[in-house]
Protein backbone atom coordinates (compact mmCIF):
# COMPACT_ATOMS: atom_id res chain seq x y z
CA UNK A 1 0.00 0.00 0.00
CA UNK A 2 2.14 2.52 1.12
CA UNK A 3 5.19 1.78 -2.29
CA UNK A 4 2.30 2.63 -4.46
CA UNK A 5 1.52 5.67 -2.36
CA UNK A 6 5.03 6.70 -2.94
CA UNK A 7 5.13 5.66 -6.08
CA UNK A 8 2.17 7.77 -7.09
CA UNK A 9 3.54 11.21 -5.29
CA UNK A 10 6.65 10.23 -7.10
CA UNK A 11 4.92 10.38 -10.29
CA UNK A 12 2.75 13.52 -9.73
CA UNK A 13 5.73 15.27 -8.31
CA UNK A 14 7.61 14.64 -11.80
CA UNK A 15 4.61 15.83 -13.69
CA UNK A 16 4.23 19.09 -12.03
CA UNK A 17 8.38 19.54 -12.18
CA UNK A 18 7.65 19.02 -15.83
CA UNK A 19 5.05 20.85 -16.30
CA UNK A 20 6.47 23.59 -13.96
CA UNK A 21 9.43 23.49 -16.24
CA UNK A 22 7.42 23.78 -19.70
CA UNK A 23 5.58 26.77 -18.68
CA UNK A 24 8.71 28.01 -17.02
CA UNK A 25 10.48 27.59 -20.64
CA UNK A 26 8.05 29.43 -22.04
CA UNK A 27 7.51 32.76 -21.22
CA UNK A 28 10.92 34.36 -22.21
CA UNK A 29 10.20 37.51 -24.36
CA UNK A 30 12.50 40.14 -25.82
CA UNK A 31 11.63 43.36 -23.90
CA UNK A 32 13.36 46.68 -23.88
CA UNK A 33 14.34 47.11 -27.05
CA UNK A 34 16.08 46.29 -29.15
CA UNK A 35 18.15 49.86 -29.45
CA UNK A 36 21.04 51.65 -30.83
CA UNK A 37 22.75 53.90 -28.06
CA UNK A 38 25.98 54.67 -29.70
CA UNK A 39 27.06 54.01 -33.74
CA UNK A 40 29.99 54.74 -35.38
CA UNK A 41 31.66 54.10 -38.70
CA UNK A 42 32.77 51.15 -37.68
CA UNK A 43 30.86 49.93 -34.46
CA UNK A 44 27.47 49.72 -32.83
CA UNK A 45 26.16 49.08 -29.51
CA UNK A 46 23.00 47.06 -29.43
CA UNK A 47 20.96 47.22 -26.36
CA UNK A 48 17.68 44.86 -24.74
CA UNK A 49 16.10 43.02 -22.08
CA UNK A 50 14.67 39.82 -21.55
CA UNK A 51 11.81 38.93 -19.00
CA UNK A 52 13.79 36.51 -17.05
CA UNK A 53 17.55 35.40 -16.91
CA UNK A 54 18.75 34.04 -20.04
CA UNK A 55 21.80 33.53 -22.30
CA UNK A 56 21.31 35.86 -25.74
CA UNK A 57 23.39 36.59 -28.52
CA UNK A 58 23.33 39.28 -31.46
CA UNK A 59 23.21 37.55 -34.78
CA UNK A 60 24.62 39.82 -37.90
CA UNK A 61 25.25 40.37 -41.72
CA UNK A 62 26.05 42.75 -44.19
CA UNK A 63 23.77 43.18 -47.10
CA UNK A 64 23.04 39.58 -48.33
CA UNK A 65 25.96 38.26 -46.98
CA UNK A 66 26.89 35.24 -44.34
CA UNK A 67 25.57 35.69 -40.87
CA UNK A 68 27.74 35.95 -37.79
CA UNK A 69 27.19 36.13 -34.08
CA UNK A 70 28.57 37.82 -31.69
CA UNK A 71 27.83 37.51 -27.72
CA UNK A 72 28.36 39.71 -24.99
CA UNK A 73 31.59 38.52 -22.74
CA UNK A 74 33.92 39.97 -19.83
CA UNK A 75 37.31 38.35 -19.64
CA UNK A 76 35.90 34.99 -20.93
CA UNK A 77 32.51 34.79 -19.62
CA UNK A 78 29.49 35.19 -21.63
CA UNK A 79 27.20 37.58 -19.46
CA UNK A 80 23.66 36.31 -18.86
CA UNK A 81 20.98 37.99 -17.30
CA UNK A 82 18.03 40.42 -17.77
CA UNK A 83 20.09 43.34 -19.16
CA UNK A 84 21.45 42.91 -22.45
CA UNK A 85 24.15 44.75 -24.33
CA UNK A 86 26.32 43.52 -27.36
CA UNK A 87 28.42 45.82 -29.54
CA UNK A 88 29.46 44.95 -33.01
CA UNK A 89 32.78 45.99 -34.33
CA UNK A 90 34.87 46.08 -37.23
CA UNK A 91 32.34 47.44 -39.96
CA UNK A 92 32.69 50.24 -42.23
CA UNK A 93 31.08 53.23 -42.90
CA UNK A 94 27.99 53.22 -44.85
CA UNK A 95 27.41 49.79 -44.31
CA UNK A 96 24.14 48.30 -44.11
CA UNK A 97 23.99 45.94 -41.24
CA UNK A 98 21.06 43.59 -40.53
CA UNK A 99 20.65 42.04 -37.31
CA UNK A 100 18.46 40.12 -34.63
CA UNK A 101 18.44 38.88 -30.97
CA UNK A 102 18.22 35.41 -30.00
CA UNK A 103 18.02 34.06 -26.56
CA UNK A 104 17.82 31.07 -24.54
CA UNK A 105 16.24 30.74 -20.82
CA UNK A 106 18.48 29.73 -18.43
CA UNK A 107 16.09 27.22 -16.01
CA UNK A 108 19.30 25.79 -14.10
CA UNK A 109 22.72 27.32 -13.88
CA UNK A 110 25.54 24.88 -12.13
CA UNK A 111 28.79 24.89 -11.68
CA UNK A 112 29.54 21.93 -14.28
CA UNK A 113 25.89 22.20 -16.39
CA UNK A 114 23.19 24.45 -17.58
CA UNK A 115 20.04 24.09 -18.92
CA UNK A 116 18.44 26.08 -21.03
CA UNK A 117 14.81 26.51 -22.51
CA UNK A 118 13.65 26.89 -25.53
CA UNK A 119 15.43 29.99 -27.95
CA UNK A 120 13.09 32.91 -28.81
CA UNK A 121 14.57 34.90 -32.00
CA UNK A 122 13.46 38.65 -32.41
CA UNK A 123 12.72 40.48 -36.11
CA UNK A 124 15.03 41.63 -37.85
CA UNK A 125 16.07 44.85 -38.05
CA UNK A 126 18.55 46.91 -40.02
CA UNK A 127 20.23 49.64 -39.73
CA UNK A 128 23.34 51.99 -41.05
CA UNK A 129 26.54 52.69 -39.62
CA UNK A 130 27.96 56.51 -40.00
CA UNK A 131 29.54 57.61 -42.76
CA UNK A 132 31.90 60.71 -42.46
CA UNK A 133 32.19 61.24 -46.75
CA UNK A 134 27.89 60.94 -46.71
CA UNK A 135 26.46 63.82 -48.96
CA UNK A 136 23.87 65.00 -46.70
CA UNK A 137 21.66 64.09 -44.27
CA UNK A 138 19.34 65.02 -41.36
CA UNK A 139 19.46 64.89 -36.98
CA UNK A 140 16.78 65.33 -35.08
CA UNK A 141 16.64 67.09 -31.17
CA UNK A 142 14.08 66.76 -28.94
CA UNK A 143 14.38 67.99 -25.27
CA UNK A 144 12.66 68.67 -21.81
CA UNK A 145 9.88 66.38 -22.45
CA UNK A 146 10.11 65.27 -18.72
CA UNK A 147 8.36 61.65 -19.34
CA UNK A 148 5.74 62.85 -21.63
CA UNK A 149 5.76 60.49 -23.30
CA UNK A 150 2.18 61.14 -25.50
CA UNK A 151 3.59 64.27 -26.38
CA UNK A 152 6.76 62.28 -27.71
CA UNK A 153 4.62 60.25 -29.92
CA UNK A 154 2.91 63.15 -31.30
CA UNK A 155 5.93 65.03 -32.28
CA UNK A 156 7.18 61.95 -33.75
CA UNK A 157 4.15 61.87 -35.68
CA UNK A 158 5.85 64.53 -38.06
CA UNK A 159 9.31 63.07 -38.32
CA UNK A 160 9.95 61.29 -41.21
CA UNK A 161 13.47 59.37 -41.16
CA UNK A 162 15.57 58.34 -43.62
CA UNK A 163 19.07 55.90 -43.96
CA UNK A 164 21.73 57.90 -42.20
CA UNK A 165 19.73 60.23 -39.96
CA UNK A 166 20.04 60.77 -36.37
CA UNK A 167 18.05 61.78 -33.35
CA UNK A 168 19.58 63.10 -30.43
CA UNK A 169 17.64 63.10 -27.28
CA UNK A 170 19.19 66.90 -25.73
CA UNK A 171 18.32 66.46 -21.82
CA UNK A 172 15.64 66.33 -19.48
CA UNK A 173 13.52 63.61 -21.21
CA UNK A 174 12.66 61.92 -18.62
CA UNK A 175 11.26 63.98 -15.34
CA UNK A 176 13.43 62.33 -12.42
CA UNK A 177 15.19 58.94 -12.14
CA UNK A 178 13.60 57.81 -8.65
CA UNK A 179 12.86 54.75 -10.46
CA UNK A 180 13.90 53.01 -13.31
CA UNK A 181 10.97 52.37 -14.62
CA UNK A 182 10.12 56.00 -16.48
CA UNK A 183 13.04 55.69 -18.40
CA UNK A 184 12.25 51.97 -19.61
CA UNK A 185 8.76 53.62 -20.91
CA UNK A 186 10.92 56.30 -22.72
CA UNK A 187 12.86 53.59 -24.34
CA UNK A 188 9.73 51.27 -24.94
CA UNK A 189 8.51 53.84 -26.88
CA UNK A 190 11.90 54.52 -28.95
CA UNK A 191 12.48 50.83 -29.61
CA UNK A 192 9.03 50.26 -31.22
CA UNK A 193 8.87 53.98 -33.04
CA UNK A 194 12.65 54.12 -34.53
CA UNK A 195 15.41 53.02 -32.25
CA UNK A 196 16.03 49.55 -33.17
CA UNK A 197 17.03 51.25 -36.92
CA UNK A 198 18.30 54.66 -36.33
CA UNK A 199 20.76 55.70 -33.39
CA UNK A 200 19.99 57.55 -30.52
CA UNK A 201 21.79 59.69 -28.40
CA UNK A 202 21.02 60.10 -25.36
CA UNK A 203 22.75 63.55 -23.54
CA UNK A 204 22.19 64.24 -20.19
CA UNK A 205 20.49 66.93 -18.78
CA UNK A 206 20.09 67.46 -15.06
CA UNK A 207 17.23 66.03 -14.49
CA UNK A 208 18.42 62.99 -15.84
CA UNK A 209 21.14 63.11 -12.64
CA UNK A 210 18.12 63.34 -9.91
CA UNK A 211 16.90 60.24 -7.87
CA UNK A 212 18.67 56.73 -7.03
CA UNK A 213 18.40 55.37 -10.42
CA UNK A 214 20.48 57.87 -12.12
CA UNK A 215 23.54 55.71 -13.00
CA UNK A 216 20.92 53.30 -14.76
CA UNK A 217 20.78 56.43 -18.06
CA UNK A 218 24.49 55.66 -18.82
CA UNK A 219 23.97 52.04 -18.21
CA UNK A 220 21.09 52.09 -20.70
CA UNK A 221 22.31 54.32 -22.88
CA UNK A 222 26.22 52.74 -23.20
CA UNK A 223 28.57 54.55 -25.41
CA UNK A 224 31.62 53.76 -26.65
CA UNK A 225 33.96 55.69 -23.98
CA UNK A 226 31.98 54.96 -21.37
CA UNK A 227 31.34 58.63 -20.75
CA UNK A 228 28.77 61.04 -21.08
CA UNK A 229 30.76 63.05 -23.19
CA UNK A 230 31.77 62.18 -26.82
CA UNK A 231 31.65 62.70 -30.42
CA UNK A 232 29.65 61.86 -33.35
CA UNK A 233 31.43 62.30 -36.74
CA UNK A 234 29.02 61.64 -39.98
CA UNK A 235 28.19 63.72 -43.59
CA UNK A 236 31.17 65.95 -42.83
CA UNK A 237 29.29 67.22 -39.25
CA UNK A 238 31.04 66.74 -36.02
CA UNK A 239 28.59 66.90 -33.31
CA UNK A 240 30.35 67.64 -29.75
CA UNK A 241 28.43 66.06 -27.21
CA UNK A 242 28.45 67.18 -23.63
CA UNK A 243 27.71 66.90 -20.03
CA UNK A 244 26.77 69.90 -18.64
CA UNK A 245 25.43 68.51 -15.13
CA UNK A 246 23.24 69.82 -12.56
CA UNK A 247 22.38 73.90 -12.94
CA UNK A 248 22.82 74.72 -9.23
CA UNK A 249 26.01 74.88 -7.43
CA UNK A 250 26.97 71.01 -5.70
CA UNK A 251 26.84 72.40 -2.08
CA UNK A 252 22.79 73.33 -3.10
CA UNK A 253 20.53 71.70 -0.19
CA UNK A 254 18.42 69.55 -3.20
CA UNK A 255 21.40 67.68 -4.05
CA UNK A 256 22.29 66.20 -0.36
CA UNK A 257 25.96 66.14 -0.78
CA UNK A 258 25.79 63.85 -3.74
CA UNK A 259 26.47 66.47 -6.83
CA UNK A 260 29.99 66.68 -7.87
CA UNK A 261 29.69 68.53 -11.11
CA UNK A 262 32.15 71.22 -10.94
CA UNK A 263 34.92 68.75 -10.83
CA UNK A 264 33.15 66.63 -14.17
CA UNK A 265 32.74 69.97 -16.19
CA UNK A 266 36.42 71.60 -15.10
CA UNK A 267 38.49 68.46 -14.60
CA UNK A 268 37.44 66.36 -16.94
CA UNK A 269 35.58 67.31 -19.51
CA UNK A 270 37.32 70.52 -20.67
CA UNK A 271 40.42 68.77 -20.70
CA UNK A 272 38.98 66.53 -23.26
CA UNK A 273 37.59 69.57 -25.40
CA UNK A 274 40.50 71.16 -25.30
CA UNK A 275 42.61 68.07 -26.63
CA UNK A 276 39.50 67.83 -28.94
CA UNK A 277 39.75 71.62 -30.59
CA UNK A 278 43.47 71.31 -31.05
CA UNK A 279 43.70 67.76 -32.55
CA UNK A 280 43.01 68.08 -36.38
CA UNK A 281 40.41 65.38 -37.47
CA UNK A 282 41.10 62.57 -39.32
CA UNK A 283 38.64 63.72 -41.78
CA UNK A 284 37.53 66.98 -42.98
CA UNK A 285 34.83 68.57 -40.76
CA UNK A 286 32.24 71.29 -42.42
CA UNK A 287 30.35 71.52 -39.49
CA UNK A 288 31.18 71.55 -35.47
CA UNK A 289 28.06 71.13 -33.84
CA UNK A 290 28.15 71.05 -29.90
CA UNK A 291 25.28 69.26 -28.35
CA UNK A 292 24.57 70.12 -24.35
CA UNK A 293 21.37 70.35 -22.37
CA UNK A 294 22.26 73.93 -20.27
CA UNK A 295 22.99 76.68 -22.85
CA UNK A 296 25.28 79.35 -22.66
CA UNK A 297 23.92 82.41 -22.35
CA UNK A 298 25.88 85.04 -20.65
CA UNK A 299 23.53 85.89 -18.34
CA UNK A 300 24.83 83.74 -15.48
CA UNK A 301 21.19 82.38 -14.62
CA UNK A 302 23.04 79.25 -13.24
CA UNK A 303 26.03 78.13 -11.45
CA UNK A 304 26.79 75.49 -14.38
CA UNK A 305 25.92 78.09 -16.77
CA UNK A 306 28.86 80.80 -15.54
CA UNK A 307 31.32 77.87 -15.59
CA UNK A 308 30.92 76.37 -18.40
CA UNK A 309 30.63 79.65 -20.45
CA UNK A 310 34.29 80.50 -18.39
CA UNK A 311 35.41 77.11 -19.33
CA UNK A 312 33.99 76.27 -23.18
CA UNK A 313 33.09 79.45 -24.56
CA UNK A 314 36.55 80.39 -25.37
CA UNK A 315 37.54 76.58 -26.53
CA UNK A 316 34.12 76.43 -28.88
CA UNK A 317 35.57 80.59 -30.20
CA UNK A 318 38.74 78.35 -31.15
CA UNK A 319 37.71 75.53 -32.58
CA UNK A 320 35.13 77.63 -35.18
CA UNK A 321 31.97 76.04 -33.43
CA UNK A 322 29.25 76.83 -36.18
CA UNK A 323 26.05 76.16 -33.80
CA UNK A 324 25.36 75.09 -30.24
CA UNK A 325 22.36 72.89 -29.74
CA UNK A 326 20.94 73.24 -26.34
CA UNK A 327 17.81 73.35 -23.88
CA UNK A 328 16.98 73.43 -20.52
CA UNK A 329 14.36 76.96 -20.51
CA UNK A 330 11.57 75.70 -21.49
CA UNK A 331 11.36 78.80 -24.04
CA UNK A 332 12.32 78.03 -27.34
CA UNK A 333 15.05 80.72 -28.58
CA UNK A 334 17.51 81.62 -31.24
CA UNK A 335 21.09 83.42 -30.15
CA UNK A 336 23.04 84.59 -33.05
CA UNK A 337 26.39 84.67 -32.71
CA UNK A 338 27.85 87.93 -31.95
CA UNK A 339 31.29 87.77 -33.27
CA UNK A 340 33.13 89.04 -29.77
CA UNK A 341 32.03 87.27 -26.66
CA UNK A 342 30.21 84.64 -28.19
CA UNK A 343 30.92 83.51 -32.03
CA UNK A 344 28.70 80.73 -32.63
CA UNK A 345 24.73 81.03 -32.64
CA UNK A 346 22.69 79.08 -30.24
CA UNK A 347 19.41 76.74 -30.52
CA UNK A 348 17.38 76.58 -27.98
CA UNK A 349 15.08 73.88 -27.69
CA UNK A 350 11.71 74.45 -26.35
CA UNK A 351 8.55 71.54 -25.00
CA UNK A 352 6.07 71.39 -27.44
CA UNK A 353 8.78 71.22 -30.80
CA UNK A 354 11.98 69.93 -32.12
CA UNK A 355 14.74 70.68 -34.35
CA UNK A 356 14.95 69.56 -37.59
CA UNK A 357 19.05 70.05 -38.55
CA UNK A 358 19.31 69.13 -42.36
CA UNK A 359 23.16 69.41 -43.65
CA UNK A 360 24.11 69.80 -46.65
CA UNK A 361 27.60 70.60 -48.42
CA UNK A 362 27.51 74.33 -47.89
CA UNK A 363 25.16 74.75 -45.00
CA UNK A 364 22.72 73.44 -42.47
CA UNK A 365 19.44 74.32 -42.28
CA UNK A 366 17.30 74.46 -39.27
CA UNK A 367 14.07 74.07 -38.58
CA UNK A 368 11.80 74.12 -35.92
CA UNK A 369 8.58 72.28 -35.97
CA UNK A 370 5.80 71.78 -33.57
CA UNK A 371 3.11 69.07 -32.85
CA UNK A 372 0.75 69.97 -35.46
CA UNK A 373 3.57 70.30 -38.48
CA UNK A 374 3.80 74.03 -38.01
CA UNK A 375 7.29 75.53 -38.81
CA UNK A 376 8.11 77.69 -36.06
CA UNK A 377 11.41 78.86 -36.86
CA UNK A 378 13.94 78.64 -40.25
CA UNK A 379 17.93 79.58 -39.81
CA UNK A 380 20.24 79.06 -41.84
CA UNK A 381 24.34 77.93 -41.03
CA UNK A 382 26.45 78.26 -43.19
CA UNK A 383 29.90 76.25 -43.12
CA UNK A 384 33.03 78.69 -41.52
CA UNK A 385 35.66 76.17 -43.61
């Protein structure tokens, strides 16, 4: 009596392991993404999530040609988990580059075995890598949106983008990081609108710094540096992107001791620019765009403000800057240049439109468009070289 007791529970308690185990190995999904947070001419960084722990790998080609994979790996381990990031190197510029995620559950990880469930493969997607020789094409900047993320949509609703364009998210898009959950809606929405196919670049404004999940916008946002400060050379454009912090000085009551901004702006980054502005490119640059979220204005409204128009001003006068992209007011506004204190002109973005920068050989026009279509505002910059 009692063996075929046992040998019942035995038997029920291998059909709910099973059964445990088949609904287990299926409910992986590919969520997140995919995204492109930093492309070059010859690299990209592909970013995603899956709903549960899992091996995943990036699977690639060029044109029509033979596909490759390539997993993500610290010295010798493939990385497994929830959060995903793989970059692809060695392509070239122009290139055409088709690609998709596949991943595999992980439902037991030992030291000697693992198992894995069933492999879930994404769409494919495509995309194009930079191209510094490119005749012509068009970035897009959108700013202080502070998680609105309807009003996102609807903007998008009158952006049209083509192979080699760019969109360059210019601060404050998300309100504050307490969690990290209103940036994964920002980046829900990107993925399925245009991310997984165009690159984004994510700056950082200061809102972006507030609340215990800031360090996740740099860790979802990777670049190639690992810094929040970079560049972006394509179509004879070199777009200077910075960090320009928190607006109020780091000893401010709001930031609790935790700001340390002066030291990132004066230490670090204008070292960098300054190496930048004095190194001749290894291409010829038309264009110098520089790309950060608090403008300078002259006016010493901020703390971040006076020092970075003390520290940059005169390194951007140097270098030739033809147009500083920036936002942070809320108002939208045009600066032009004024050929003694400040010789570049100066975008800045406003809430309810974006910038529409297209570049030519000779010049780059701007225009600003709002949520119905509207054109707000036309400039025209024309190359210094």
């Amino acid at each position: 009596m009692w063996v075929r007791v046992l040998f019942l529970i035995a038997v029920f308690s291998t059909w709910c392991l099973g059964t445990a185990s088949r609904a287990a190995d299926s409910d992986l999904a590919i969520v997140h993404g995919p995204y492109l947070s930093d492309v070059s001419e010859s690299a990209a960084i592909i970013n995603w999530n899956t709903s549960r722990e899992a091996y995943t790998a990036v699977e690639w080609q060029v044109d029509d040609g033979a596909w490759r994979t390539v997993m993500a790996s610290r010295d010798g381990l493939v990385i497994t988990g929830t959060r995903h990031s793989v970059t692809l190197v060695g392509l070239k510029p122009g290139q055409r580059i088709s690609y998709r995620i596949v991943a595999k559950p992980i439902l037991y990880y030992g030291s000697n075995n693992v198992n894995y469930g069933s492999s879930v493969t994404s769409t494919t997607y495509a995309f194009e890598t930079l191209n510094r020789a490119r005749k012509g094409f068009t970035a897009y900047f959108f700013n202080d949106l502070h998680s609105d993320i309807d009003r996102l949509k609807t903007l998008f609703e009158q952006v049209q983008l083509q192979p080699g364009d760019l969109v360059f998210f210019n601060g404050d898009m998300v309100d504050h990081m307490v969690d990290e959950q209103v940036l994964l809606r920002l980046i829900d929405f990107c993925a399925e609108r245009f991310a997984a196919q165009f690159p984004l670049y994510y700056v950082r404004g200061n809102h972006e710094t507030r609340g215990s999940a800031a360090p996740m916008v740099q860790a979802r946002f990777p670049t190639f540096g690992g810094k929040t400060f970079y560049t972006v050379e394509h179509g004879g454009a070199q777009f200077i992107v910075l960090d320009s912090g928190e607006d109020k000085e780091d000893s401010h009551k709001e930031y609790s001791g935790l700001a340390d901004f002066d030291a990132l702006r004066d230490q670090i980054e204008t070292p960098w620019l300054r190496q930048l502005v004095t190194t001749p490119t290894a291409a010829p640059t038309k264009f110098k765009v520089a790309v950060f979220h608090i403008p300078i204005f002259g006016g010493a409204r901020w703390h971040s403000e006076q020092q970075i128009a003390q520290l940059w001003r005169p390194l951007f006068n140097q270098a030739g800057l033809d147009l500083e992209m920036s936002g942070h007011t809320h108002v939208r506004t045009w600066l032009p240049q004024d050929y003694i204190w400040r010789h570049f002109p100066i975008m800045i973005g406003g809430t309810h439109s974006f910038a529409k920068l297209t570049f030519d050989e000779r010049s780059i026009n701007l225009d600003v468009i709002d949520i119905s279509g509207r054109l707000l505002d036309h400039h025209k910059v024309k190359a210094k070289l």
